[in-house]
C-alpha atoms as a PDB file:
ATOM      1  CA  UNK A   1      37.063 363.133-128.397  1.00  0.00           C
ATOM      2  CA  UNK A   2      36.814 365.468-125.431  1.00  0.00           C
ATOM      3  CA  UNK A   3      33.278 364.821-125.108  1.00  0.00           C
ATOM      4  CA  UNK A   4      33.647 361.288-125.060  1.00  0.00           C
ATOM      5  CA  UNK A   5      35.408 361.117-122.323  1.00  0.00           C
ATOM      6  CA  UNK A   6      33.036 363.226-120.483  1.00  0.00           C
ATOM      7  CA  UNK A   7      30.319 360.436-121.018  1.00  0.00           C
ATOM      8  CA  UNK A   8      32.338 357.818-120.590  1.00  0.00           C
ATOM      9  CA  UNK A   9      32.676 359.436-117.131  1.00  0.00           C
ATOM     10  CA  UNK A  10      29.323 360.699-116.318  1.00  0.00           C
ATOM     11  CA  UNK A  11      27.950 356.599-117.747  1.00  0.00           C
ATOM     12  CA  UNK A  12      30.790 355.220-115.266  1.00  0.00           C
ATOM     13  CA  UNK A  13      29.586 357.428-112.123  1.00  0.00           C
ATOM     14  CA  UNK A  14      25.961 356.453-113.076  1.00  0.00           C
ATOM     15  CA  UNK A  15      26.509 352.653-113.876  1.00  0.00           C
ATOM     16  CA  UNK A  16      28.580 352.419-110.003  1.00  0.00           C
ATOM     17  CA  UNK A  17      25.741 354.681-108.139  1.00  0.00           C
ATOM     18  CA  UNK A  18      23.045 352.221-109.573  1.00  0.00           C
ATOM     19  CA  UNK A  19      24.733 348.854-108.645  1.00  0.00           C
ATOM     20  CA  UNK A  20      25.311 350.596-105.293  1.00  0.00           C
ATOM     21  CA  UNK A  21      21.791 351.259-105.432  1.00  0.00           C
ATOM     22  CA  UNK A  22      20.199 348.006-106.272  1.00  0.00           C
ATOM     23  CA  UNK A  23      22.412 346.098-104.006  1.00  0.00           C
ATOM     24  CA  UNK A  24      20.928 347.886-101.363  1.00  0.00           C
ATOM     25  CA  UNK A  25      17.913 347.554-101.933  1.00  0.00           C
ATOM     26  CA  UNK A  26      18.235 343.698-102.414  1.00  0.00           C
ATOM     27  CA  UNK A  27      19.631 343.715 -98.936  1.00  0.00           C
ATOM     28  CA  UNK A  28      16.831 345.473 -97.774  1.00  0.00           C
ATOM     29  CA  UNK A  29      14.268 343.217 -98.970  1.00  0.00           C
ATOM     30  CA  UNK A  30      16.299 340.106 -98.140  1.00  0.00           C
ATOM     31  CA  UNK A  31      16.888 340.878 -94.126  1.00  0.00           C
ATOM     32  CA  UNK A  32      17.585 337.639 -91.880  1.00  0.00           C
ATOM     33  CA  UNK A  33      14.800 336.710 -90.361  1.00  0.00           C
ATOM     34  CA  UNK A  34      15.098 337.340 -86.381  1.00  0.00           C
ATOM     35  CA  UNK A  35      16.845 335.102 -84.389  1.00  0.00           C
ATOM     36  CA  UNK A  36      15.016 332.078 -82.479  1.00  0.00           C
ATOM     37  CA  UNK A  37      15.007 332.703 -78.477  1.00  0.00           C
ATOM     38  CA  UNK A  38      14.920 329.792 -76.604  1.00  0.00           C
ATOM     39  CA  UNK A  39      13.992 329.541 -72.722  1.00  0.00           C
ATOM     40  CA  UNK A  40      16.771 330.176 -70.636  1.00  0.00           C
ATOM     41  CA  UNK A  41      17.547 326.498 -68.373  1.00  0.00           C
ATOM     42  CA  UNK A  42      18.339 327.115 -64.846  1.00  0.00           C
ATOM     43  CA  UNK A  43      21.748 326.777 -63.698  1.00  0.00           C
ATOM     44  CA  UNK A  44      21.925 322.774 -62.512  1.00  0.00           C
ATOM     45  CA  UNK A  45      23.296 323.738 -59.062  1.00  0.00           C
ATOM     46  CA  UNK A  46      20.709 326.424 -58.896  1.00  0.00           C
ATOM     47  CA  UNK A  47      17.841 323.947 -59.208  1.00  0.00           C
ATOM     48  CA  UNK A  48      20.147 321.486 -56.553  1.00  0.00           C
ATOM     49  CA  UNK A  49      20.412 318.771 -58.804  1.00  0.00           C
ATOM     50  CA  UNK A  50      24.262 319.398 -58.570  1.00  0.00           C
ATOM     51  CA  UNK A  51      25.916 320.338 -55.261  1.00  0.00           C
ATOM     52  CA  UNK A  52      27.756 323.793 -55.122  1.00  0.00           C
ATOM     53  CA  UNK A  53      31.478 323.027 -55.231  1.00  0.00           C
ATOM     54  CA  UNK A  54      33.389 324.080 -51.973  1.00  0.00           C
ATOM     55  CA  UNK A  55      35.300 326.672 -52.701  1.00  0.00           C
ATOM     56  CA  UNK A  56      39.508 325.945 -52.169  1.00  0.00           C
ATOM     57  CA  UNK A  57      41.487 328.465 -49.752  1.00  0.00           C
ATOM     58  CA  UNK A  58      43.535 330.928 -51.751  1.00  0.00           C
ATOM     59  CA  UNK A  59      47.411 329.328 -52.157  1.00  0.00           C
ATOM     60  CA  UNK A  60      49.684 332.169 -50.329  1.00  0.00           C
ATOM     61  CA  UNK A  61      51.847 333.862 -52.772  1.00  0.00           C
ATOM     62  CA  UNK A  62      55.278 333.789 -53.820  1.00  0.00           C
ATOM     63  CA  UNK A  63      57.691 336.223 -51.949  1.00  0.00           C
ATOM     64  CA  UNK A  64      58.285 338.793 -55.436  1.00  0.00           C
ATOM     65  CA  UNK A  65      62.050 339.174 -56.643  1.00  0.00           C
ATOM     66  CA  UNK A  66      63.496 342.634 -55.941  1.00  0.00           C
ATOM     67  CA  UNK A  67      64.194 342.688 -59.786  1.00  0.00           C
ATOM     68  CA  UNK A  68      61.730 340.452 -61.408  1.00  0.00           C
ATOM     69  CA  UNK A  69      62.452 341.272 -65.116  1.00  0.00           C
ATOM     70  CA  UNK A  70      66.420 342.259 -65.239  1.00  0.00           C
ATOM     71  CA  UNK A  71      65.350 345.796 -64.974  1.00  0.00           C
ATOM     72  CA  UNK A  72      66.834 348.010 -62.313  1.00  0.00           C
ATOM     73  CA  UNK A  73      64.821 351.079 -61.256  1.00  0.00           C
ATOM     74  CA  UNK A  74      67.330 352.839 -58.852  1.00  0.00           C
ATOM     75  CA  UNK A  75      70.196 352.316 -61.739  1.00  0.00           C
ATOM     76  CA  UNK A  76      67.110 354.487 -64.054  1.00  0.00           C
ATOM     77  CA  UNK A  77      66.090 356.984 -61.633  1.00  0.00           C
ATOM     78  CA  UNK A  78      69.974 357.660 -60.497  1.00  0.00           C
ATOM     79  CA  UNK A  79      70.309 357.902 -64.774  1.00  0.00           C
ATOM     80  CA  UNK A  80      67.196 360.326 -64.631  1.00  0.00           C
ATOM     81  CA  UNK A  81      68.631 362.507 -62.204  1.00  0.00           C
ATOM     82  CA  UNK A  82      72.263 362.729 -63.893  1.00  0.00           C
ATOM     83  CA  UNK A  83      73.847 360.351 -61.396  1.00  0.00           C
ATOM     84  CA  UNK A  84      77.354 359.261 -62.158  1.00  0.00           C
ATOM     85  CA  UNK A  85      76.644 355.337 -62.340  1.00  0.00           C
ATOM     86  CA  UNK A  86      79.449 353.392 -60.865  1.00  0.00           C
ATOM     87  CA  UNK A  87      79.800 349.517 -61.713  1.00  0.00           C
ATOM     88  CA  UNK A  88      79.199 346.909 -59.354  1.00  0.00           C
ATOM     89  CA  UNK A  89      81.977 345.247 -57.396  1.00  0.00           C
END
């Protein structure tokens, strides 16, 4: 019985390395063929056929909240440093 399961082991191993195997080598000999590469069009604006678009001046930006998201960086650093942290009045 001991042997048996030996071979049963050793067939197993062999039966997985040769589907491994001739997968592979099906794969191999089945490669995509390469891809078609087609002339590359000039850009329509390049050739003038379309006029280059003019170009909008930058819109000025938005003064930024002192605390955009809720979270207070003094409060943290005065934590940090072992500040006693008063509440606001």
């Amino acid at each position: 019985m001991r042997i048996l399961r030996s071979l049963f082991g050793g067939v197993l191993v062999l039966v997985s390395t040769a589907i491994v195997a001739f997968v592979s080598a099906d794969r191999i000999a089945h490669l995509a063929p390469p891809a078609v590469v087609r002339a590359a069009q000039a850009e329509p604006s390049a050739t003038g056929s379309l006029p280059l678009p003019v170009k909008a001046a930058p819109a000025p930006k938005a003064a930024v909240p002192s605390i955009p998201n809720g979270f207070d960086t003094e409060r943290l650093n005065a934590l940090m440093r072992g500040d006693p942290i008063l509440p606001r009045r």
